[in-house]
C-alpha atoms as a PDB file:
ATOM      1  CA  UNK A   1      21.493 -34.973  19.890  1.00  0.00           C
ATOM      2  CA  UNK A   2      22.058 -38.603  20.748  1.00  0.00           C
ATOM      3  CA  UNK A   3      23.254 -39.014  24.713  1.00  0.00           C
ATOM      4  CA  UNK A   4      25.843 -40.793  25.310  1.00  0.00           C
ATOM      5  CA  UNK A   5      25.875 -44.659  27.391  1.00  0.00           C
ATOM      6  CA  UNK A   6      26.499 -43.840  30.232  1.00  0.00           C
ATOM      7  CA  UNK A   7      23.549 -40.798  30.204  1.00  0.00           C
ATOM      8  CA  UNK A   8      21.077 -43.103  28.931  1.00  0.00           C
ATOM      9  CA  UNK A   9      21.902 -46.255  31.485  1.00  0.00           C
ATOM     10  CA  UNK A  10      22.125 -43.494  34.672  1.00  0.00           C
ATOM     11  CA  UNK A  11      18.703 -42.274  33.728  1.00  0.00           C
ATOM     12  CA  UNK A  12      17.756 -45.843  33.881  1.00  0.00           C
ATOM     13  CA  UNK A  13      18.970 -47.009  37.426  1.00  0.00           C
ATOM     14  CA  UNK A  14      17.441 -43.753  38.530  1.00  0.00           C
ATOM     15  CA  UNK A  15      13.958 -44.230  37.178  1.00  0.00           C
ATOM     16  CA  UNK A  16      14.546 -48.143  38.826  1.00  0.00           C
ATOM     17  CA  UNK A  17      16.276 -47.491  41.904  1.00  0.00           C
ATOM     18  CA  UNK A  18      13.007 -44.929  43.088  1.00  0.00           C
ATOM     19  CA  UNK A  19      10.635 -46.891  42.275  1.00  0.00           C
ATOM     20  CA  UNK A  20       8.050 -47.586  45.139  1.00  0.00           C
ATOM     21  CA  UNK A  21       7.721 -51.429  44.432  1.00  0.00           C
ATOM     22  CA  UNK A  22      11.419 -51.755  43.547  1.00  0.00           C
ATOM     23  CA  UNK A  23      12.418 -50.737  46.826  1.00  0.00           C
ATOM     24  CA  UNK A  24      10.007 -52.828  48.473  1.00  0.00           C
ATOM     25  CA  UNK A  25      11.222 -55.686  46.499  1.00  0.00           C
ATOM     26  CA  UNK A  26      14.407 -54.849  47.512  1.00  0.00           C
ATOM     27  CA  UNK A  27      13.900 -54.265  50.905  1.00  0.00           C
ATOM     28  CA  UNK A  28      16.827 -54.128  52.804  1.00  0.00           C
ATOM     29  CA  UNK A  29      18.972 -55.228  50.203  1.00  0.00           C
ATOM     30  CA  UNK A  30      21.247 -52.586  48.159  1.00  0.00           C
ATOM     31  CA  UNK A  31      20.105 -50.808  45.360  1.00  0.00           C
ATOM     32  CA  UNK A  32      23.674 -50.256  44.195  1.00  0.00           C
ATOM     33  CA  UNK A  33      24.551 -52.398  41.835  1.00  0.00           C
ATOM     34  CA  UNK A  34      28.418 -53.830  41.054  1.00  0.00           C
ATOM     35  CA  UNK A  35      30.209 -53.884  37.915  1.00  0.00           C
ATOM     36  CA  UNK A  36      29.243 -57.955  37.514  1.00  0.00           C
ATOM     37  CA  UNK A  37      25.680 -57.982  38.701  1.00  0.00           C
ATOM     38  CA  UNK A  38      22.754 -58.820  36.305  1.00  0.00           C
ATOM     39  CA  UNK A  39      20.979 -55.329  36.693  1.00  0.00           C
ATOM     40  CA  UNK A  40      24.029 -53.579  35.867  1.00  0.00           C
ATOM     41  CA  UNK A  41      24.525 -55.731  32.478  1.00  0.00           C
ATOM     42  CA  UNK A  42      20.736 -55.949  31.640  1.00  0.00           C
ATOM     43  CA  UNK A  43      20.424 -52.026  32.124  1.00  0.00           C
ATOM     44  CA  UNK A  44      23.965 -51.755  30.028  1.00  0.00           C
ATOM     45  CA  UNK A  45      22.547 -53.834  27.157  1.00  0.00           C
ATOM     46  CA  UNK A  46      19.574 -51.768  27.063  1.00  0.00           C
ATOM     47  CA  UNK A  47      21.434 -48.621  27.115  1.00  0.00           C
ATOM     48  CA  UNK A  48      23.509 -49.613  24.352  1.00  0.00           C
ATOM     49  CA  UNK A  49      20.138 -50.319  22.319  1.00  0.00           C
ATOM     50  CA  UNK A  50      18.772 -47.031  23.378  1.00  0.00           C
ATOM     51  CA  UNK A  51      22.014 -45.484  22.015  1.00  0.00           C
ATOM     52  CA  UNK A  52      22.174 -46.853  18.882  1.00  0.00           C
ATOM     53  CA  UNK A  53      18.314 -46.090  18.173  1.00  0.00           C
ATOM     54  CA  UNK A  54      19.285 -42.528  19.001  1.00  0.00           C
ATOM     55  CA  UNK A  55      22.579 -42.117  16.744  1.00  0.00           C
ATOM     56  CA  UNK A  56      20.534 -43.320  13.668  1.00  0.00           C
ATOM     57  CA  UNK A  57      17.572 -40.806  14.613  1.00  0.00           C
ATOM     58  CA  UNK A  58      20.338 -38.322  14.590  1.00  0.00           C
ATOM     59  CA  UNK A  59      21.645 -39.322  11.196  1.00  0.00           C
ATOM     60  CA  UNK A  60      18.536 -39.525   9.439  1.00  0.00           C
ATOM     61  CA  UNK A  61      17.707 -35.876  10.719  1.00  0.00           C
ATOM     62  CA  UNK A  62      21.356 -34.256   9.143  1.00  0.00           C
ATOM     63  CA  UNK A  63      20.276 -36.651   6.059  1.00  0.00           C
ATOM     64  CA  UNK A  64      16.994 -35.042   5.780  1.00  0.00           C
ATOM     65  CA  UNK A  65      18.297 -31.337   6.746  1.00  0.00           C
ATOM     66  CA  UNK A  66      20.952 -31.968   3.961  1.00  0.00           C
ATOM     67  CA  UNK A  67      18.443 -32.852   1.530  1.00  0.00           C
ATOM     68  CA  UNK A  68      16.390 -29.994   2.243  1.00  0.00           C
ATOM     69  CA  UNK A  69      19.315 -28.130   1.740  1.00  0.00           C
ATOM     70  CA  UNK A  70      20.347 -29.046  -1.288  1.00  0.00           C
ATOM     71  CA  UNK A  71      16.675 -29.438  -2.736  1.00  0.00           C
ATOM     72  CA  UNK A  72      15.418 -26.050  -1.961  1.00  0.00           C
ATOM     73  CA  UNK A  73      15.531 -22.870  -3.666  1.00  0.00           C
ATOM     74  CA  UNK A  74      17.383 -20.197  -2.401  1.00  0.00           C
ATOM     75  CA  UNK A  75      15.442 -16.975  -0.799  1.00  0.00           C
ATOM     76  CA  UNK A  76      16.429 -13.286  -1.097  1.00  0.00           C
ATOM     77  CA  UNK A  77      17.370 -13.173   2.578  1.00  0.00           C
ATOM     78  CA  UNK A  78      19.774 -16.560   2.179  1.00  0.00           C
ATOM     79  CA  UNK A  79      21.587 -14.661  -0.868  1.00  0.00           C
ATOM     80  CA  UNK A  80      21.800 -11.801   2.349  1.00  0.00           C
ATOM     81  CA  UNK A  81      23.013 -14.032   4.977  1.00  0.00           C
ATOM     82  CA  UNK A  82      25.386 -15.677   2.213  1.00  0.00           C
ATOM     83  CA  UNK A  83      26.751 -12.452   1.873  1.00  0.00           C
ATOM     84  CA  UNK A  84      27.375 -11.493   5.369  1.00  0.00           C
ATOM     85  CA  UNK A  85      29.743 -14.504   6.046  1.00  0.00           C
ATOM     86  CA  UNK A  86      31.993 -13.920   2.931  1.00  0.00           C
ATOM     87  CA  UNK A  87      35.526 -14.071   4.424  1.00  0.00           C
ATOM     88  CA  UNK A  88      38.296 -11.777   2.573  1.00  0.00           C
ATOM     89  CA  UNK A  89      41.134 -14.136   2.252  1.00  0.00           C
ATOM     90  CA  UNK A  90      39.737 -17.419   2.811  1.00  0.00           C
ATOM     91  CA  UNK A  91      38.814 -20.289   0.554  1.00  0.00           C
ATOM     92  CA  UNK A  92      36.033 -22.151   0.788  1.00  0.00           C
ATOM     93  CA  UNK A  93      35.755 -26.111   1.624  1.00  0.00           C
ATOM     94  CA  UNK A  94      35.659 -28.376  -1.401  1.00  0.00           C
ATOM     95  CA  UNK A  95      32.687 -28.869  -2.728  1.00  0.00           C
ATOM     96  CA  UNK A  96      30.483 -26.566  -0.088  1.00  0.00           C
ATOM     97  CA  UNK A  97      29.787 -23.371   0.605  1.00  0.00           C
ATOM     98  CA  UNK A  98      30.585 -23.066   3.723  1.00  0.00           C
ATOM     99  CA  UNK A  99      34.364 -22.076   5.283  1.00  0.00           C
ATOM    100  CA  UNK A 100      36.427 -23.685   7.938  1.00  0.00           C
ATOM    101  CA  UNK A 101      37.160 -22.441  10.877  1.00  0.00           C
ATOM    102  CA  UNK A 102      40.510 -24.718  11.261  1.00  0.00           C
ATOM    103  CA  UNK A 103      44.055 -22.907  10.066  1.00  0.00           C
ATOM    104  CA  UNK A 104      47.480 -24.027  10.016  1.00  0.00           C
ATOM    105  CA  UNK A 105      49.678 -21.637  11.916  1.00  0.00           C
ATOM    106  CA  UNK A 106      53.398 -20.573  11.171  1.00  0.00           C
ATOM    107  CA  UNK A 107      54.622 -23.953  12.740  1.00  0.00           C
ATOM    108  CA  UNK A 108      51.869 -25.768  10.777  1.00  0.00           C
ATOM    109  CA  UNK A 109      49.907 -26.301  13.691  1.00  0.00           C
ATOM    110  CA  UNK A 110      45.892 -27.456  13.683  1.00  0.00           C
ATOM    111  CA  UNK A 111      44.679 -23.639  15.227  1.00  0.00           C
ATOM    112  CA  UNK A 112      40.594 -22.751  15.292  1.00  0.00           C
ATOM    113  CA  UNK A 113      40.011 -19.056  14.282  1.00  0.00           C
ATOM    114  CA  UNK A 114      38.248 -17.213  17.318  1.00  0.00           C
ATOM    115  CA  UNK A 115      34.947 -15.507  17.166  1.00  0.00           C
ATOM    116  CA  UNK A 116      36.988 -11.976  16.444  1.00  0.00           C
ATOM    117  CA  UNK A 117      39.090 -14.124  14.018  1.00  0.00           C
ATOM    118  CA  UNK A 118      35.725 -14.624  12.012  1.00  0.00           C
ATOM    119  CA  UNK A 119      34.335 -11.125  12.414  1.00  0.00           C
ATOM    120  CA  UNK A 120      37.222  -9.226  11.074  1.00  0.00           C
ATOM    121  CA  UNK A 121      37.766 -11.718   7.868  1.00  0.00           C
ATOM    122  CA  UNK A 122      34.026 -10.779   7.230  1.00  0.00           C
ATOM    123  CA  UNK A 123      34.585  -7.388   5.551  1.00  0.00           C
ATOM    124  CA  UNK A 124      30.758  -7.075   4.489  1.00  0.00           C
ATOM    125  CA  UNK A 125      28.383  -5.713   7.062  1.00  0.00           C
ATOM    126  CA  UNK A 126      25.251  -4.539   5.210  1.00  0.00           C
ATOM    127  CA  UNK A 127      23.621  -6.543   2.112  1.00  0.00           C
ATOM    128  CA  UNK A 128      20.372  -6.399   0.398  1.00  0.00           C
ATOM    129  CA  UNK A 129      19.051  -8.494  -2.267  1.00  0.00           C
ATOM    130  CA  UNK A 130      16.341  -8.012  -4.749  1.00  0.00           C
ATOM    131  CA  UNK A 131      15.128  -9.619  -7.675  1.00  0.00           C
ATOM    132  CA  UNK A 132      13.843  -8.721 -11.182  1.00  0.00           C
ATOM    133  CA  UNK A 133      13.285  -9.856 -14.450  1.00  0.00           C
ATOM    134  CA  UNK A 134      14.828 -13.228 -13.535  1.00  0.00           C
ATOM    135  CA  UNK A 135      18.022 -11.165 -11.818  1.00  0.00           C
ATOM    136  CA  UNK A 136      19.147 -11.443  -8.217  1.00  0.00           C
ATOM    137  CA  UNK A 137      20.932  -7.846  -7.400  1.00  0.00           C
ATOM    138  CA  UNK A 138      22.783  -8.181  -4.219  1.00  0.00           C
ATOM    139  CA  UNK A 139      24.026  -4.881  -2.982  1.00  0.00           C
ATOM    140  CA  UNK A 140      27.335  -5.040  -0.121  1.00  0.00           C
ATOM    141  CA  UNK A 141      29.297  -2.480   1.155  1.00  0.00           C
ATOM    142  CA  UNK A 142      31.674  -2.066   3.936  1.00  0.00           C
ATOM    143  CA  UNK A 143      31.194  -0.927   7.796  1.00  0.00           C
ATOM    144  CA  UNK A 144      31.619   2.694   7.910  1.00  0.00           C
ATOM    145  CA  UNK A 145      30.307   7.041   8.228  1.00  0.00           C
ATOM    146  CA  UNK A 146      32.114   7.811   5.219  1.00  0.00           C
ATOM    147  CA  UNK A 147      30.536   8.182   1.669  1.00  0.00           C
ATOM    148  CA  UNK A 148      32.388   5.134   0.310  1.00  0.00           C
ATOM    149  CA  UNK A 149      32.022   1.913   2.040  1.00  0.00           C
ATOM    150  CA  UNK A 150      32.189   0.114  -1.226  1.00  0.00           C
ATOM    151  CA  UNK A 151      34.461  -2.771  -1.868  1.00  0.00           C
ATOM    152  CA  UNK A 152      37.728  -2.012  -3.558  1.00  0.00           C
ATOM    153  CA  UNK A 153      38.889  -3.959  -6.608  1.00  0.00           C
ATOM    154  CA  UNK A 154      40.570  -6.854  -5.121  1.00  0.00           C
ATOM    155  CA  UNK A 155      37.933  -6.722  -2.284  1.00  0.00           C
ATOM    156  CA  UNK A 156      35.004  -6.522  -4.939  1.00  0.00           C
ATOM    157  CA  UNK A 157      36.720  -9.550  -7.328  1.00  0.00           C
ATOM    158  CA  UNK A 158      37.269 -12.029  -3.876  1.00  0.00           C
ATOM    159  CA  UNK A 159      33.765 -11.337  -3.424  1.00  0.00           C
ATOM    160  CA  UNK A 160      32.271 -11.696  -6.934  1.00  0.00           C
ATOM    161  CA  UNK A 161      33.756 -15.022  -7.270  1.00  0.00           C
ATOM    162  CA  UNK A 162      32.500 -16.464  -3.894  1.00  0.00           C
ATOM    163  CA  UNK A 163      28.942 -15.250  -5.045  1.00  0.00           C
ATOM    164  CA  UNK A 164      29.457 -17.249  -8.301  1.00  0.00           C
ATOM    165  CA  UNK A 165      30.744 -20.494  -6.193  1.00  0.00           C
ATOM    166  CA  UNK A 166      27.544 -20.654  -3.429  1.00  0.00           C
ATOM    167  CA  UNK A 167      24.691 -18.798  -5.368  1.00  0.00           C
ATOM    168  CA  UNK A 168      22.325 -21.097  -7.315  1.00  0.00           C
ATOM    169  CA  UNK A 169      23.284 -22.988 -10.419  1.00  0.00           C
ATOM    170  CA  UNK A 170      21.261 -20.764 -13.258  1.00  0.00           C
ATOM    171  CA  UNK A 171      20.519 -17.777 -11.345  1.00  0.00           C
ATOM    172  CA  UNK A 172      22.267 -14.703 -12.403  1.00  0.00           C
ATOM    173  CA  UNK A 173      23.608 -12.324  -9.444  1.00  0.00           C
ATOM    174  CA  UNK A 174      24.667  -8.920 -11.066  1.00  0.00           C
ATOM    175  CA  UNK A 175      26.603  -7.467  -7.774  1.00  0.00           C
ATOM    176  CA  UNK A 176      26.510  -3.817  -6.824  1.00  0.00           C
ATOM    177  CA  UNK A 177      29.232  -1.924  -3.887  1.00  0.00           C
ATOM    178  CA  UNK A 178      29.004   1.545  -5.092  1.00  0.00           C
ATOM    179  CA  UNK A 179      30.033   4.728  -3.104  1.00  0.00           C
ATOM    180  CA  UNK A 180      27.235   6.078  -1.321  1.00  0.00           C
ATOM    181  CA  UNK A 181      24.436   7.813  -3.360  1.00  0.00           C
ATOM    182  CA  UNK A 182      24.369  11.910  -2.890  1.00  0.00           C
ATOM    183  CA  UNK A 183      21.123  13.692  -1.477  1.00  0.00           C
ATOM    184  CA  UNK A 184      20.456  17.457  -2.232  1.00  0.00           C
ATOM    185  CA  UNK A 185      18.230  18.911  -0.551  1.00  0.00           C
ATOM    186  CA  UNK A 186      16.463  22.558  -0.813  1.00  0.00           C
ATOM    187  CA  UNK A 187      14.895  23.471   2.204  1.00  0.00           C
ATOM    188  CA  UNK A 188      13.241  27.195   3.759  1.00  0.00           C
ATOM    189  CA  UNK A 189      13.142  26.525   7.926  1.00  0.00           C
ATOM    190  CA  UNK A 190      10.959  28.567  10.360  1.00  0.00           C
ATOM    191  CA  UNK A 191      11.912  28.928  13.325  1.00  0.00           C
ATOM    192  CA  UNK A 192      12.109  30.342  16.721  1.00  0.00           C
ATOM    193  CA  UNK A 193      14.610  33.499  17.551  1.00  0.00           C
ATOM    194  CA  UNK A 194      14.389  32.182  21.290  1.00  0.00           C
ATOM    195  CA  UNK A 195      16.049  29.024  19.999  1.00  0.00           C
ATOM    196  CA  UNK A 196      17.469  28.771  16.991  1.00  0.00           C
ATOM    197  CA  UNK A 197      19.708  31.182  15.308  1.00  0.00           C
ATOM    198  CA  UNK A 198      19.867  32.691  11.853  1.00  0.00           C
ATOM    199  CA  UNK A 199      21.903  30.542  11.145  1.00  0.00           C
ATOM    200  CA  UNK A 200      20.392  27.517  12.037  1.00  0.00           C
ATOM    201  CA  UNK A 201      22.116  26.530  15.474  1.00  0.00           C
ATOM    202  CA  UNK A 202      20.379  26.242  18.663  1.00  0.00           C
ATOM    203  CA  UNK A 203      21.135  28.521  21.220  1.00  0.00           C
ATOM    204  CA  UNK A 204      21.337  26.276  23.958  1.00  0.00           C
ATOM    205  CA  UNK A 205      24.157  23.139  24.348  1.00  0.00           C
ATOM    206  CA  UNK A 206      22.243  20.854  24.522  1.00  0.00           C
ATOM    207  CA  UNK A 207      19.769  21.540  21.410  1.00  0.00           C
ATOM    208  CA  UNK A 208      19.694  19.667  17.896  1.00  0.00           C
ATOM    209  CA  UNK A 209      20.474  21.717  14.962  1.00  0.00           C
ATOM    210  CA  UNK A 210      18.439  21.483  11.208  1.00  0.00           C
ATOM    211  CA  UNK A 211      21.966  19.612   9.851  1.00  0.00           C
ATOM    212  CA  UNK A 212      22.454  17.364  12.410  1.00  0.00           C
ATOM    213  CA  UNK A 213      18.882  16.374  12.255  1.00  0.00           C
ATOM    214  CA  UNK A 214      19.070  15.683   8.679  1.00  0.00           C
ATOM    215  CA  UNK A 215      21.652  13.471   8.894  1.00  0.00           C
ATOM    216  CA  UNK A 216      20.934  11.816  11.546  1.00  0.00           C
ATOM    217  CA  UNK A 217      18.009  10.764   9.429  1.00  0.00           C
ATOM    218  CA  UNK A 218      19.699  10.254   6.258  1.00  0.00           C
ATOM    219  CA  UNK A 219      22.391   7.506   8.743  1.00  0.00           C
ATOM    220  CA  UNK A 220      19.626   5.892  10.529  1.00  0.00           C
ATOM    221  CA  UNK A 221      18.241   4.491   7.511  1.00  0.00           C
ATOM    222  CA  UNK A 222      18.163   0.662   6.891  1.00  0.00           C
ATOM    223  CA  UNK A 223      20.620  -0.586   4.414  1.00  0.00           C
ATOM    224  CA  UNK A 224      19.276  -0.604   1.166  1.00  0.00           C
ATOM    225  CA  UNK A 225      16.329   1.054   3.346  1.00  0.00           C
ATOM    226  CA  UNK A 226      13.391   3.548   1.807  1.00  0.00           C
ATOM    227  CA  UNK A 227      13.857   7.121   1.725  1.00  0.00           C
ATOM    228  CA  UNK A 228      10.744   9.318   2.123  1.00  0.00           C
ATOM    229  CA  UNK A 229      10.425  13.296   2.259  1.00  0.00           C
ATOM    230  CA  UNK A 230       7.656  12.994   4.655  1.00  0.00           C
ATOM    231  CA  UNK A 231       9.903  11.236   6.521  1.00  0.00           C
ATOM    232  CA  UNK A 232      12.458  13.687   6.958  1.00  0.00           C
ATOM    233  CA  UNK A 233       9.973  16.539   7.120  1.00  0.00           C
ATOM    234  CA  UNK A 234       8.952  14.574  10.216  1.00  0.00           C
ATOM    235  CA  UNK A 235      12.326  14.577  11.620  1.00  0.00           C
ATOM    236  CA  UNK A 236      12.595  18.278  11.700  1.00  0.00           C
ATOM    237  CA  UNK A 237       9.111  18.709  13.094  1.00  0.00           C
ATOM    238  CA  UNK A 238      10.347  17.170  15.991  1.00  0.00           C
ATOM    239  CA  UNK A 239      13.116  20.096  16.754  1.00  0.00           C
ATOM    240  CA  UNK A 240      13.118  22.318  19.371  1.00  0.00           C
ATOM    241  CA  UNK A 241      12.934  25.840  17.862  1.00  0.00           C
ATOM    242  CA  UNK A 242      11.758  24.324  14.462  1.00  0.00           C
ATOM    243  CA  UNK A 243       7.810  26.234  13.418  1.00  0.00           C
ATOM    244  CA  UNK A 244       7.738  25.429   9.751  1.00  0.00           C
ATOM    245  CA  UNK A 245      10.031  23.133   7.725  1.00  0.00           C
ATOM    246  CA  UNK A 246       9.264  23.572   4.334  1.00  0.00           C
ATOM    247  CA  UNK A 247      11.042  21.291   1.830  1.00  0.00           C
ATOM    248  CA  UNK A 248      10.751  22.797  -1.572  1.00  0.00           C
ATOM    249  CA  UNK A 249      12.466  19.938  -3.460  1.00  0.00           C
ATOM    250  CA  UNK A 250      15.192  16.765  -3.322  1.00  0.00           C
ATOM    251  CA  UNK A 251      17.162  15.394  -5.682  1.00  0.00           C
ATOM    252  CA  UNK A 252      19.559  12.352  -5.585  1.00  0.00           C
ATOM    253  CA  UNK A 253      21.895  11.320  -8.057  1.00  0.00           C
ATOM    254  CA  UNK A 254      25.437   8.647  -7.819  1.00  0.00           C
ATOM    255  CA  UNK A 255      28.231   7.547 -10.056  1.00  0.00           C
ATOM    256  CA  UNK A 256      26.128   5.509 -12.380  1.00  0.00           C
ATOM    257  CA  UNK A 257      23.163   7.784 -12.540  1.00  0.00           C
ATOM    258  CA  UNK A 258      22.898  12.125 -13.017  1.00  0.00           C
ATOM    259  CA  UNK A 259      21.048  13.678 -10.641  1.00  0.00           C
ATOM    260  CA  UNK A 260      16.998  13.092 -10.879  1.00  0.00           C
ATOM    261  CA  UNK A 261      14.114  14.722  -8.839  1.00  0.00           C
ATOM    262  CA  UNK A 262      12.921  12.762  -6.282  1.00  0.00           C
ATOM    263  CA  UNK A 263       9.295  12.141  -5.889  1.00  0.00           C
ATOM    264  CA  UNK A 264       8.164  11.343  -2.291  1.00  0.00           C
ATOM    265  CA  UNK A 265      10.550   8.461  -2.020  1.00  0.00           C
ATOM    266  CA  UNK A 266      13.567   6.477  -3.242  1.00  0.00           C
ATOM    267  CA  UNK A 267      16.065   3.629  -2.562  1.00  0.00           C
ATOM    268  CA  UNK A 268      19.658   4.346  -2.962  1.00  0.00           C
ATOM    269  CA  UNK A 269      21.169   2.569  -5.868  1.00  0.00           C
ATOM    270  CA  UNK A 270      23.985   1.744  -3.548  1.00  0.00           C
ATOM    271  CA  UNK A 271      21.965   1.131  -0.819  1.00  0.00           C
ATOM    272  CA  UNK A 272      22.809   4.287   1.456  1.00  0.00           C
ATOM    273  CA  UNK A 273      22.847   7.808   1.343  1.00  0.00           C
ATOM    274  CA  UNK A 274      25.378  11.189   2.302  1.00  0.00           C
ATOM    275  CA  UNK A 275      23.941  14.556   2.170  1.00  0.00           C
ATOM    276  CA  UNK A 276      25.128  16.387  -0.487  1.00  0.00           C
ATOM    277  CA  UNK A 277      26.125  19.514   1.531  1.00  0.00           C
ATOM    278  CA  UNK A 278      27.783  21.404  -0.805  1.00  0.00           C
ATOM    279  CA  UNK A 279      24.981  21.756  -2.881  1.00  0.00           C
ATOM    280  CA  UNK A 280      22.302  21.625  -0.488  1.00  0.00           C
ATOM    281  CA  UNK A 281      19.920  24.991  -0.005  1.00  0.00           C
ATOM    282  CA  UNK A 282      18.937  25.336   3.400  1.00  0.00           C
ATOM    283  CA  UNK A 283      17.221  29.081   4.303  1.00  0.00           C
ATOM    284  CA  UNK A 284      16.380  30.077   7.920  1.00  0.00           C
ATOM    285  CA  UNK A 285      14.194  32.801   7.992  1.00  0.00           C
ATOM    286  CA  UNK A 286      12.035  34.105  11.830  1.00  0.00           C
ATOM    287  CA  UNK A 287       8.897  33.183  12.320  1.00  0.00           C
ATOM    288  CA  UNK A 288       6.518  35.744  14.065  1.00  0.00           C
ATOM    289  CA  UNK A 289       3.001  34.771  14.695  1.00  0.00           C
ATOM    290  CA  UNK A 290       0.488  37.626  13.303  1.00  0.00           C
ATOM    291  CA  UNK A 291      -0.879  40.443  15.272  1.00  0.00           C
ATOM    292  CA  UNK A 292      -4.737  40.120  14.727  1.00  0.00           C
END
């Protein structure tokens, strides 16, 4: 960024005023110089030059940036990003794709929206993009626990259209915000009388139970992120009271799809999973070491 005058002409008389063979030029005479003296004009003229060389550099560079911008295909992760700034309720600026953070308040004053202002217009939290067969599918869905964090209609049709204005001239973005996909699980646990309960709950306060540990695993997951039943088998390794968790199968299914095996691993067509605990099997049964 280009300094401005008076930066460029104080560097200046610095650099001069400390020089070694200035001074002794100098001498005894004062090194600061008035308003009307011919160092303080020479140095200003100079400064001015200096200025001027810098404001162009600093044009040329948004020029080329611009051009860049324009020029350049659009990655996976920009279509992400892209999505991540959407703003329910706003319009874009003509002929960009890129909003404005300058509103007109109820007495039609010039206002800038705040940094909270932003965040709360920007209704998607997670995205994912992937392509195939010439198709960009961007997955979005809302900030939440629940097993919908999909967009609703009028959410879903702001969104679709602001896709359609920034995305790529030619590239077709089919758009997915589904409730969450459903896990079922069938498991048999081992475990521990000293710590864990028939019923699957640890005896002490302060230890993790086999539900809490599965979906803890299930919530951690990245958006969009990879599912993997060694993975979760892991996770309930880990528990205290835990011998043997056997999975004996999984099975996921969601609105647009019935409910298919799962083999080893899977990403969520809506990009996130809920545990399907109605359905889900889970058998504790004591483990006892044998007498030999």
């Amino acid at each position: 960024m280009a300094r401005t005058i008076e930066e460029i002409k104080e560097s200046m008389l610095r650099s001069y005023t400390e020089n070694d063979v200035i001074q002794k030029k100098y001498r005894e005479t004062s090194l600061v110089f008035s308003k009307t003296s011919l160092e303080n004009i020479f140095f200003y003229v100079i400064a001015v030059m200096l200025w001027s060389v810098e404001v162009l550099f600093d044009r040329h560079e948004r020029e080329v940036k611009e051009y860049i911008r324009q020029m350049r295909p659009h990655s996976l992760l920009w279509y992400v990003n892209k999505a991540k700034e959407f703003r329910y309720g706003s319009s874009l600026e003509k002929d960009t794709d890129t909003y404005s953070d300058i509103y007109l308040d109820a007495d039609k004053n010039k206002k800038i929206l705040s940094e909270e202002q932003i965040k709360a217009l920007q209704i998607v939290k997670f995205a994912a993009a992937a392509e195939s067969e010439g198709v960009v599918y961007l997955k979005a869905a809302k900030k939440g626990d629940g097993p919908d964090r999909s967009l609703n209609n009028e959410e879903l049709a702001a969104f679709t259209r602001y896709i359609e204005e920034v995305k790529d001239a030619g590239v077709k973005v089919e758009i997915i915000s589904r409730p969450a996909d459903k896990l079922r699980i069938e498991l048999d646990v081992y475990v521990n009388p000293m710590v864990i309960n028939k019923d699957g709950k640890p005896l002490s306060a302060s230890g993790t139970s086999v539900d809490d540990a599965i979906k803890n695993y299930i919530s951690n997951l990245p958006f969009d992120g990879e599912y993997r039943n060694v993975d979760l088998v892991d996770a309930l390794q880990v528990i205290d009271g835990v011998v043997i968790p056997e999975l004996k199968g999984t099975w996921t299914s969601n609105d647009k799809k019935d409910e298919a095996p799962i083999n080893a691993k899977e990403i969520p067509y809506s990009g996130y999973y809920v545990l399907d605990e109605e359905k889900s099997i889970i058998n504790y049964f004591t483990y006892k070491d044998e007498i030999k």
